[in-house]
N, C-alpha and C. Protein backbone atom coordinates (compact mmCIF):
# COMPACT_ATOMS: atom_id res chain seq x y z
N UNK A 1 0.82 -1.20 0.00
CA UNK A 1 0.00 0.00 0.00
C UNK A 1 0.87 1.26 0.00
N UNK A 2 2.22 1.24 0.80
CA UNK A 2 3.09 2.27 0.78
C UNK A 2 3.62 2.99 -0.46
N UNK A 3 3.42 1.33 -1.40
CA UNK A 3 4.58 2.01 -2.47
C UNK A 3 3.35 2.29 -3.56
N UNK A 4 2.48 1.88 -3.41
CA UNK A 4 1.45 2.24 -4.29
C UNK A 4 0.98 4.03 -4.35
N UNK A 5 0.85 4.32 -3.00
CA UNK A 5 0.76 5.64 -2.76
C UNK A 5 1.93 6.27 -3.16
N UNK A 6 3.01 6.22 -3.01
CA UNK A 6 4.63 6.88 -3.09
C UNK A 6 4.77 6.90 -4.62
N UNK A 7 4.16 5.52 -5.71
CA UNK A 7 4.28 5.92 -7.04
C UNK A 7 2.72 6.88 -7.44
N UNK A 8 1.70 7.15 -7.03
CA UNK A 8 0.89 8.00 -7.38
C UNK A 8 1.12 9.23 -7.38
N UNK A 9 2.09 9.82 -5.76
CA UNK A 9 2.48 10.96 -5.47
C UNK A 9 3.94 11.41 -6.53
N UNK A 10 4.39 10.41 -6.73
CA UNK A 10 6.10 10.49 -7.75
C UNK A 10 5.26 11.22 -9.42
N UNK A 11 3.94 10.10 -10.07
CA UNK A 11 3.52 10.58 -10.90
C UNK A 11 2.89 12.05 -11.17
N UNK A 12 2.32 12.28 -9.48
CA UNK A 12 1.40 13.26 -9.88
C UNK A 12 2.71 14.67 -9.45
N UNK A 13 3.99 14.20 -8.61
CA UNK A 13 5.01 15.12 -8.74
C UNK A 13 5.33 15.39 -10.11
N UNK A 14 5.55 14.43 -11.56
CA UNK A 14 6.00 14.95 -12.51
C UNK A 14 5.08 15.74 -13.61
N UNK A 15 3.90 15.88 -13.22
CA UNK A 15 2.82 16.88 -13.99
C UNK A 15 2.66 17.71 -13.36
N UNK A 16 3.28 18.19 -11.94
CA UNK A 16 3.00 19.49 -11.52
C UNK A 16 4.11 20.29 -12.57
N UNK A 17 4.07 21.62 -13.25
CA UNK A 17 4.80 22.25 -13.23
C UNK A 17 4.91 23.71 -12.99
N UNK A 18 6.14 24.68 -13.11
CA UNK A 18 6.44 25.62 -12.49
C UNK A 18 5.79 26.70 -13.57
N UNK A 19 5.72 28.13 -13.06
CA UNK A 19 4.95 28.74 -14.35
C UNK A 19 6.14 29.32 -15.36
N UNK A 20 7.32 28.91 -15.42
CA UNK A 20 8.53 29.22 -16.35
C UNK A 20 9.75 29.02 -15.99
N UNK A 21 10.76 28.52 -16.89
CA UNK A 21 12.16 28.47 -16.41
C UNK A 21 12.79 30.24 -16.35
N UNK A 22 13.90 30.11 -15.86
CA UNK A 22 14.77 31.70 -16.17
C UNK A 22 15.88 31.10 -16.94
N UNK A 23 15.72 32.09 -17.94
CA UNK A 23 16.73 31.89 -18.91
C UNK A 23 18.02 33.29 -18.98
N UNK A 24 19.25 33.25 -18.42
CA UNK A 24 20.16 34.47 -18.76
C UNK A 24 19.87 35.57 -19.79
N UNK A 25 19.63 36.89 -19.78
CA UNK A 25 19.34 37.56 -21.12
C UNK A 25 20.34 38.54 -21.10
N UNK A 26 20.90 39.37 -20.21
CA UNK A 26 21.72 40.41 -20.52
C UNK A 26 21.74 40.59 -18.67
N UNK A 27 23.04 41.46 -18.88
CA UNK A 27 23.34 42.37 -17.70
C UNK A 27 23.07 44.04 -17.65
N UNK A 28 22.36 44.46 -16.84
CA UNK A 28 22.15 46.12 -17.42
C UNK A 28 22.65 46.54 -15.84
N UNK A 29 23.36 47.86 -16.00
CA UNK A 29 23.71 48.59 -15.51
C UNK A 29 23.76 50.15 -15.97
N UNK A 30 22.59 50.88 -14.68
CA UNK A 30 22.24 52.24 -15.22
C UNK A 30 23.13 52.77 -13.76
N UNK A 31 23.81 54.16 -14.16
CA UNK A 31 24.60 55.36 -13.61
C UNK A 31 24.19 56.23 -14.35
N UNK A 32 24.56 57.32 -13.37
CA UNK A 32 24.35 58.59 -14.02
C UNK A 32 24.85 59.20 -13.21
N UNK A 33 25.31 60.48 -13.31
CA UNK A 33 26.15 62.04 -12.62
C UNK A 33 24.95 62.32 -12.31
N UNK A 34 24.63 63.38 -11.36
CA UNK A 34 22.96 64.71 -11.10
C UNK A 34 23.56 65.72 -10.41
N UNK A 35 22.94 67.20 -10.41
CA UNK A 35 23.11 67.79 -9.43
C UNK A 35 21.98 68.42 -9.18
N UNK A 36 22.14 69.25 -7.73
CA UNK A 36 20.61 69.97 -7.41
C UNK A 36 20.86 71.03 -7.50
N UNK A 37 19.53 71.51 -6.80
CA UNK A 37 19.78 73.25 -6.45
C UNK A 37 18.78 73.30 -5.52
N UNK A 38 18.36 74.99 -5.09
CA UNK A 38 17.67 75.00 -4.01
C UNK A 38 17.16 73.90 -2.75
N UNK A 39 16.04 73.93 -2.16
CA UNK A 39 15.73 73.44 -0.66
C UNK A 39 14.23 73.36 -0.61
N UNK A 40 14.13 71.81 -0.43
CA UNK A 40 14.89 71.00 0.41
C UNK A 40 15.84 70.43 -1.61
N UNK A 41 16.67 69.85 -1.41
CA UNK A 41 17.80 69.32 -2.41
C UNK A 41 17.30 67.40 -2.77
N UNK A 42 16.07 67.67 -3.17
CA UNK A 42 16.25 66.12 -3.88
C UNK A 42 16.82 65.26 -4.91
N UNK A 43 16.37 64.70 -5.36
CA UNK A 43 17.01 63.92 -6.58
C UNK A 43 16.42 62.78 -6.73
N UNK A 44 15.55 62.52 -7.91
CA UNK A 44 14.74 61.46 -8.21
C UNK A 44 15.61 60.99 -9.47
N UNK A 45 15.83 59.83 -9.39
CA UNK A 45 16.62 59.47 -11.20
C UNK A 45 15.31 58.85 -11.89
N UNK A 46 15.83 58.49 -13.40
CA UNK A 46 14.69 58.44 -14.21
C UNK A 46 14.02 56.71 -13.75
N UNK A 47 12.84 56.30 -14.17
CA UNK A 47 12.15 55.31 -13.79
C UNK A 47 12.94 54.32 -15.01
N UNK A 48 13.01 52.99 -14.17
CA UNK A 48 13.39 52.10 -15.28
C UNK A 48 12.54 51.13 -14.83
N UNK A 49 11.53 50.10 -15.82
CA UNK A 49 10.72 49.13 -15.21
C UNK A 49 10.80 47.55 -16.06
N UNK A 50 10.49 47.05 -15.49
CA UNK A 50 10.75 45.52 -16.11
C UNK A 50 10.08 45.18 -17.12
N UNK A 51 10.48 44.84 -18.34
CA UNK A 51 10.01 44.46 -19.58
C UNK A 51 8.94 43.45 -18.87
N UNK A 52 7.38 43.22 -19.76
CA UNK A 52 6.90 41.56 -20.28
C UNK A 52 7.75 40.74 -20.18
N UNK A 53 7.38 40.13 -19.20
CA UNK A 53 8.42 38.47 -19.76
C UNK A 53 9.99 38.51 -19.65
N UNK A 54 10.24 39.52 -18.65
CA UNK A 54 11.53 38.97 -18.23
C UNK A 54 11.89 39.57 -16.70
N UNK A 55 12.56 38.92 -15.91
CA UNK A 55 12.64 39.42 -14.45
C UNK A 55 13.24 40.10 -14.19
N UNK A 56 14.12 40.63 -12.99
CA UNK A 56 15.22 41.35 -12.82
C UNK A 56 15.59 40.77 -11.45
N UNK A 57 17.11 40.71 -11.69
CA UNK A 57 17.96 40.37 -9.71
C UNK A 57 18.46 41.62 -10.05
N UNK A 58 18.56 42.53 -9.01
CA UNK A 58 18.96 43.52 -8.57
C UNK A 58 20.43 43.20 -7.82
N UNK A 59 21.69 43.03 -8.35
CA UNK A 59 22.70 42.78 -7.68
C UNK A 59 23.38 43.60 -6.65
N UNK A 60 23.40 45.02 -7.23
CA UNK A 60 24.43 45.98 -6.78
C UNK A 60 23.77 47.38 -6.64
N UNK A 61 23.79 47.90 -5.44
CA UNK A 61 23.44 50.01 -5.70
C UNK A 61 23.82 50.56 -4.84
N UNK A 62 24.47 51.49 -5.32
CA UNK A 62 25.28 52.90 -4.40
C UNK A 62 25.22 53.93 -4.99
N UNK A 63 25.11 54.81 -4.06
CA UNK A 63 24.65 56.76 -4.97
C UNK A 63 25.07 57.29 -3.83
N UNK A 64 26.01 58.65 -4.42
CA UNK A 64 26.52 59.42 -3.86
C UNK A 64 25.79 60.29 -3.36
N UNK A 65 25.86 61.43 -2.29
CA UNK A 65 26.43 61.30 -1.70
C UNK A 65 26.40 59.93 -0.56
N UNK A 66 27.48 59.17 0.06
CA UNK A 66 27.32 58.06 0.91
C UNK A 66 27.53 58.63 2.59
N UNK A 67 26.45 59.02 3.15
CA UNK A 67 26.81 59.74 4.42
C UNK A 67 25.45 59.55 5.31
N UNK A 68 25.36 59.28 6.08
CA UNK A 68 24.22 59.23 7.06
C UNK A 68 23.38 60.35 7.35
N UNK A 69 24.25 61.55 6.80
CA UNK A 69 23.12 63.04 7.02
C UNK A 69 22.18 63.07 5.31
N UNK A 70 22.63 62.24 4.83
CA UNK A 70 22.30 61.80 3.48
C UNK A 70 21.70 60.67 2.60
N UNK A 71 20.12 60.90 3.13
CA UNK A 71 19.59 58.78 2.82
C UNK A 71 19.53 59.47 1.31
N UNK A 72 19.90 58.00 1.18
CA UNK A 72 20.05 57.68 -0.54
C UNK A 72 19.35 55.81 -0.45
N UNK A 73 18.60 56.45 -1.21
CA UNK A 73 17.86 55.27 -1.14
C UNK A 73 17.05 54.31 -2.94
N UNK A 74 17.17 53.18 -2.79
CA UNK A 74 16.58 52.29 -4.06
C UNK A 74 15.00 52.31 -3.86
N UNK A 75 14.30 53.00 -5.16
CA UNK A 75 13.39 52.78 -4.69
C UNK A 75 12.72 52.03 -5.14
N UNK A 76 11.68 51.72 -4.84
CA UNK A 76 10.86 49.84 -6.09
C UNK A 76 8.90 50.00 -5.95
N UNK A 77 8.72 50.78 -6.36
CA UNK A 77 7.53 50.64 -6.96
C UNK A 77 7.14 52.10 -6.24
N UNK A 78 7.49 53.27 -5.83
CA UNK A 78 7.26 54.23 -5.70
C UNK A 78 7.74 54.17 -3.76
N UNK A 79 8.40 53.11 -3.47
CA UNK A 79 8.23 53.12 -1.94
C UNK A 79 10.24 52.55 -1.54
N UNK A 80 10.60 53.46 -1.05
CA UNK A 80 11.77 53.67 -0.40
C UNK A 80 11.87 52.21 0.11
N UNK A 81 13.11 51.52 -0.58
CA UNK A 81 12.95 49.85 0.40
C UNK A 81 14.16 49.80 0.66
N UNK A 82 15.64 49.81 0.22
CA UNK A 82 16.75 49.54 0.67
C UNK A 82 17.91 50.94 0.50
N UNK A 83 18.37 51.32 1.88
CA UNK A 83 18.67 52.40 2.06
C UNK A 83 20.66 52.27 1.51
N UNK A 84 21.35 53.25 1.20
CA UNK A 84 22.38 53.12 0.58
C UNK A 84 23.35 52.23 1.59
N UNK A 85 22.95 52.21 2.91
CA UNK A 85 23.87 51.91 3.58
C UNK A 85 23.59 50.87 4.44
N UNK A 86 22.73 50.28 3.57
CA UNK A 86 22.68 48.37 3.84
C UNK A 86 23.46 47.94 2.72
N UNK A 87 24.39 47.89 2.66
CA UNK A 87 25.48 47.27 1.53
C UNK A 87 25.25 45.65 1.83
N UNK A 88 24.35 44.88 2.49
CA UNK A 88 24.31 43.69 2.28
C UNK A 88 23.16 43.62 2.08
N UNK A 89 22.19 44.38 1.16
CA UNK A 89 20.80 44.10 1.09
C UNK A 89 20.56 42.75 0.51
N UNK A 90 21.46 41.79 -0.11
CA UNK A 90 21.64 40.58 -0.56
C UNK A 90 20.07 41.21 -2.12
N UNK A 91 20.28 39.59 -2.86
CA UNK A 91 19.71 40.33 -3.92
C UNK A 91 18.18 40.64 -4.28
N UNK A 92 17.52 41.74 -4.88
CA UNK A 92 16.28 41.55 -4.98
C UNK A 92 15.50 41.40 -6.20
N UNK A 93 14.81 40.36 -6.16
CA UNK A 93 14.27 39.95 -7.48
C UNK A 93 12.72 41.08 -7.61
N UNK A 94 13.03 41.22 -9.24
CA UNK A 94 12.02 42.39 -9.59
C UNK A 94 10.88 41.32 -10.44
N UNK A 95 9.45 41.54 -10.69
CA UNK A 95 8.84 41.08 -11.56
C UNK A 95 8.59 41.80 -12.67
N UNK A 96 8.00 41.13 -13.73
CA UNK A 96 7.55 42.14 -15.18
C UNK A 96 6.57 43.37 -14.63
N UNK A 97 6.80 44.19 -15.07
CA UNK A 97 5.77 45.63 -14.44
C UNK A 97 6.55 46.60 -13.23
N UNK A 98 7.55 46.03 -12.68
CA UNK A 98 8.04 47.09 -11.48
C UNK A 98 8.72 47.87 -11.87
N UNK A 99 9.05 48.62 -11.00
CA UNK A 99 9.78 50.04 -11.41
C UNK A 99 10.86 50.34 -10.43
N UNK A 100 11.66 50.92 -10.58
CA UNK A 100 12.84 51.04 -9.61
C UNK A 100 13.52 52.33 -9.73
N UNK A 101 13.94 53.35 -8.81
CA UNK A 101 14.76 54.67 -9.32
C UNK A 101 15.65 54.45 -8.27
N UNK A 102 16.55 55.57 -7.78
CA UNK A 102 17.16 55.80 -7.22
C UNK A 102 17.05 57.07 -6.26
N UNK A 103 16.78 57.50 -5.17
CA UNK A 103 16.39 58.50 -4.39
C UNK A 103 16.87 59.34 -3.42
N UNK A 104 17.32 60.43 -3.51
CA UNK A 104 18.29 61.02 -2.10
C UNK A 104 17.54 62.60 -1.57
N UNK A 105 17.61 62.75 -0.62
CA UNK A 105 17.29 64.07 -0.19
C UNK A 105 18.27 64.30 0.99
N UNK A 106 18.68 65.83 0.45
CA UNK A 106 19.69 66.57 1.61
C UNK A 106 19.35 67.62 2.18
N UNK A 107 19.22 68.05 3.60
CA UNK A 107 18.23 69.34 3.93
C UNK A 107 19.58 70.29 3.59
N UNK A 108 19.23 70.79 4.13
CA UNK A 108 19.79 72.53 3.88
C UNK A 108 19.88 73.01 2.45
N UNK A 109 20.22 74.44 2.03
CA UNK A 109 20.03 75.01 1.14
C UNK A 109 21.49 74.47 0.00
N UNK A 110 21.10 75.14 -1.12
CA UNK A 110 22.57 75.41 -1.95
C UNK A 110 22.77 74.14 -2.88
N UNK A 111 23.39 73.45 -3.45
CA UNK A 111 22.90 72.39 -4.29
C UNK A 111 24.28 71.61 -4.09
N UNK A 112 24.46 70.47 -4.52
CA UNK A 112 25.21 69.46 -4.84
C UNK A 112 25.24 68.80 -5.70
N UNK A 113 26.48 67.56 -6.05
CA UNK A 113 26.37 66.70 -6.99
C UNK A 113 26.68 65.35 -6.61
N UNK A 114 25.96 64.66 -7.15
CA UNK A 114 25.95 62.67 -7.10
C UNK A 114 26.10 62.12 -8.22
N UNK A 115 25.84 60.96 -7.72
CA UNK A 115 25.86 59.55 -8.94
C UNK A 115 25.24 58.68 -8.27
N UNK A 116 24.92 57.76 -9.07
CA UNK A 116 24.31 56.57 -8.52
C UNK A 116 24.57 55.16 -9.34
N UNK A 117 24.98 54.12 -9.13
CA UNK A 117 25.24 52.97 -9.87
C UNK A 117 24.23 51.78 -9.60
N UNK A 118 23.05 51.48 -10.63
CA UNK A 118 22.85 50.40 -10.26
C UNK A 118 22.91 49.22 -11.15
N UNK A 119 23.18 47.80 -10.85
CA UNK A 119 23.85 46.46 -11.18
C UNK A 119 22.62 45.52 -11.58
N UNK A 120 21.64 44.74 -12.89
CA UNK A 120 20.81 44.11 -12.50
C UNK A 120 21.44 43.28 -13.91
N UNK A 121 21.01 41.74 -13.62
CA UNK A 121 21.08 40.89 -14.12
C UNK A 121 19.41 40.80 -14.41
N UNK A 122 19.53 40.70 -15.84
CA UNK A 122 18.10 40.36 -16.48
C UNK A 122 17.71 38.50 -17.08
N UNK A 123 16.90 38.11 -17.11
CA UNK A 123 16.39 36.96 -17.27
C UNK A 123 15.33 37.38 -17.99
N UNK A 124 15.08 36.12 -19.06
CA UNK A 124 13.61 35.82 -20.09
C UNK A 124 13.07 34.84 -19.11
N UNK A 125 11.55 34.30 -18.11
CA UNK A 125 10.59 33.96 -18.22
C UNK A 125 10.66 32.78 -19.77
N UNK A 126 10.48 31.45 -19.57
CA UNK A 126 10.59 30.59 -20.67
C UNK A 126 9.65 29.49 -20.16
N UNK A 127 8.81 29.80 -21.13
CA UNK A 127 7.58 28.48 -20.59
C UNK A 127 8.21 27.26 -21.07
């Protein structure tokens, strides 16, 4: 009776399947220079969002300025999630449709200049 059940569950394990493999597609990496002006001194970078049908690991991000009077932050769908100075945010997987920028605000007046580097390994979704 054991093994009767154990080959029903083995069969009905090999017709479950997953909703796609990941297939390698490219590496993208967006930087850019910015500077501000006036107060308060933000800096929004441009929106980049995930193609149809392919994912994103988010490997790597750092933006200048790097200072604690200075959050610089990744942002992922309009909401501040990993701040510059968790350098071990380990990696975050994006789905088709998200969006991601890069975000800093500095109080006081007078303007500055940054950069920001971010690292994503892209994947095709492969039924």
């Amino acid at each position: 009776m054991k093994k009767l059940i154990f080959i029903a569950f083995f069969f009905l394990a090999i017709k479950v399947t997953a909703q796609g493999n990941l297939q390698f597609n490219q590496v993208l990496t967006y930087s850019q220079q910015y500077a501000t002006s006036g107060s308060p001194n933000t800096y929004l970078s441009p929106t980049y969002q995930v193609p149809t049908g392919k994912v994103w690991k988010v490997e790597k991000f750092l933006m200048s300025p790097n200072n604690s009077s200075y959050p610089t932050f990744l942002r992922i769908n309009n909401v501040n999630i990993i701040k510059q100075e968790d350098v071990n945010f380990g990696p975050v997987w994006l789905k088709p449709g998200d969006q991601i920028n890069a975000y800093t605000s500095v109080s006081g007046g007078g303007g500055y200049t940054g950069s920001y580097f971010i690292s994503i390994i892209e994947f095709n979704i492969v039924p």
